[in-house]
Protein backbone atom coordinates (compact mmCIF):
# COMPACT_ATOMS: atom_id res chain seq x y z
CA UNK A 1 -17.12 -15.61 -16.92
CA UNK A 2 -15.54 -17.59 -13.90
CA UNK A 3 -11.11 -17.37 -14.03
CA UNK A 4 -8.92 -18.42 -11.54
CA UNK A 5 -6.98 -15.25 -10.54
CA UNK A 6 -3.99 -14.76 -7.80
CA UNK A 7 -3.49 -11.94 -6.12
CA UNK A 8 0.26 -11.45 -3.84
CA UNK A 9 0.13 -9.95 -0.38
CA UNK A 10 2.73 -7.73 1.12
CA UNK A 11 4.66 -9.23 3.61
CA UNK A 12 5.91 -6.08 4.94
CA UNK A 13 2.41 -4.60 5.69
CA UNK A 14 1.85 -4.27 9.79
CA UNK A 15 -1.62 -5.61 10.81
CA UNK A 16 -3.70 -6.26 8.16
CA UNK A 17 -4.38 -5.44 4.17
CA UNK A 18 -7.37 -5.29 2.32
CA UNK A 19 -7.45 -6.29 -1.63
CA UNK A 20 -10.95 -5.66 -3.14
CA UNK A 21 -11.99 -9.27 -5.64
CA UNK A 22 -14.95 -9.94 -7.74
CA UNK A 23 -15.04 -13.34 -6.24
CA UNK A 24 -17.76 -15.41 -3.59
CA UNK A 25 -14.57 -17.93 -3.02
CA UNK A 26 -11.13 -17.86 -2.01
CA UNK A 27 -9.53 -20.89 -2.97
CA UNK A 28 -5.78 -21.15 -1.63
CA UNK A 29 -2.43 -19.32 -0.58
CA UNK A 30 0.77 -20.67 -1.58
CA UNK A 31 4.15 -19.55 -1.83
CA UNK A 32 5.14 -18.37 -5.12
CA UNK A 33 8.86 -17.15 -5.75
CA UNK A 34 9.22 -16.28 -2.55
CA UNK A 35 5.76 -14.44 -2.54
CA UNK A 36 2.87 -15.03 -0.77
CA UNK A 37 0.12 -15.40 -3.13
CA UNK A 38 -3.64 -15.76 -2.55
CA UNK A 39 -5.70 -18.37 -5.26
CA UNK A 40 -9.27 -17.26 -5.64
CA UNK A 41 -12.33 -17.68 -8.09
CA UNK A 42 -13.31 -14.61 -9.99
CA UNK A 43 -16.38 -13.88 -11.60
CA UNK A 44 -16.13 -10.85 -14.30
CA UNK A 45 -19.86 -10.57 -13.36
CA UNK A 46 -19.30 -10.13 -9.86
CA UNK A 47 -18.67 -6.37 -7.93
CA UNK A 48 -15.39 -6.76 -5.98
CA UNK A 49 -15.80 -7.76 -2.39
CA UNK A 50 -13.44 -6.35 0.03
CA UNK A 51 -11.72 -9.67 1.91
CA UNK A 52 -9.26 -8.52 4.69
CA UNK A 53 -6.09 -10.75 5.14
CA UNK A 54 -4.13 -11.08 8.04
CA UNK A 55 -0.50 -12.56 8.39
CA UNK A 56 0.72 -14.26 11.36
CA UNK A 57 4.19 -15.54 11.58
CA UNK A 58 4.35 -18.80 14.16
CA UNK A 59 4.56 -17.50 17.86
CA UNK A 60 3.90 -13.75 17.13
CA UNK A 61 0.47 -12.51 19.16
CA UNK A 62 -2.60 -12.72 16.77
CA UNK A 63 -4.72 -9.84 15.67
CA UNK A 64 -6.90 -8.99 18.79
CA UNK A 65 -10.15 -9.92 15.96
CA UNK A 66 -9.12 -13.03 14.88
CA UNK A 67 -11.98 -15.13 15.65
CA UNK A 68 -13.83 -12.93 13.12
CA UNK A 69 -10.95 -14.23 10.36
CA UNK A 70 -11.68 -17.96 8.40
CA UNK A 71 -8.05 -19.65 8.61
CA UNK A 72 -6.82 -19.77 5.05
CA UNK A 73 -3.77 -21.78 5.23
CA UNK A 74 0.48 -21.58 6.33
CA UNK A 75 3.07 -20.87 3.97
CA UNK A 76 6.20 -21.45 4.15
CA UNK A 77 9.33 -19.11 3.40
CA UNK A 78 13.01 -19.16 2.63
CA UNK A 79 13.09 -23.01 3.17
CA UNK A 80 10.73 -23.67 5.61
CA UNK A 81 13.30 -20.96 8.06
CA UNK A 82 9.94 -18.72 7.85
CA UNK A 83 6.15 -20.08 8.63
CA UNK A 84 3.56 -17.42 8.06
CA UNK A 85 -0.22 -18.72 8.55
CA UNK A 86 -2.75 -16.47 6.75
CA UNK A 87 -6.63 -15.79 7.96
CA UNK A 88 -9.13 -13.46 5.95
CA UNK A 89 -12.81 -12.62 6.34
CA UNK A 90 -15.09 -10.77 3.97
CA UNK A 91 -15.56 -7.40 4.65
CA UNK A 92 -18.84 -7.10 2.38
C-alpha cells in the first residue's frame, strides 16, 4: 500500500542525518510550524532505504560531497529571516 508520509529533520544536527524510508521517491520539503519537514512516497511493501539529507543555510560552505546529493528544495524560516536549501542522495 502506497501513503504519503513526512518525516521532520533536525535543524540542529552538524553535517548531515540519515532517516531510513520504505520509499523509491522523495517528493518535497516544506516548512511546517517552524519545522523542516521532508514529503515522500511510502510503500508498506518496500524495505527502508537509507536517504542522507544535508542542510545548507544560504552562504555557509557546502558539504565537501555535494555533487553526490540531488537538490531537494529551500525552505524558508522565521519569516523568510532564515533560508535553508536541502540536498539528499540514497544511500542504498
Amino acid at each position: 500500500m502506497k501513503q504519503i508520509f513526512k518525516y521532520t529533520l533536525n535543524l540542529n544536527f552538524a553535517n548531515s542525518q540519515i532517516l531510513k524510508i520504505p520509499s523509491d521517491k522523495i517528493l518535497s520539503v516544506e516548512n511546517q510550524y517552524e519545522e523542516i519537514v521532508v514529503y515522500a512516497i511510502v510503500d508498506s511493501d518496500l524495505d527502508d532505504n537509507e536517504y542522507e539529507f544535508l542542510i545548507h543555510g544560504t552562504g555557509h560552505i557546502l558539504h565537501e560531497d555535494i555533487d553526490n546529493f540531488k537538490f531537494l528544495g529551500t525552505v524558508n524560516m522565521m519569516g523568510g529571516n532564515l533560508m535553508f536549501h536541502i540536498f539528499y542522495k540514497n544511500n542504498h
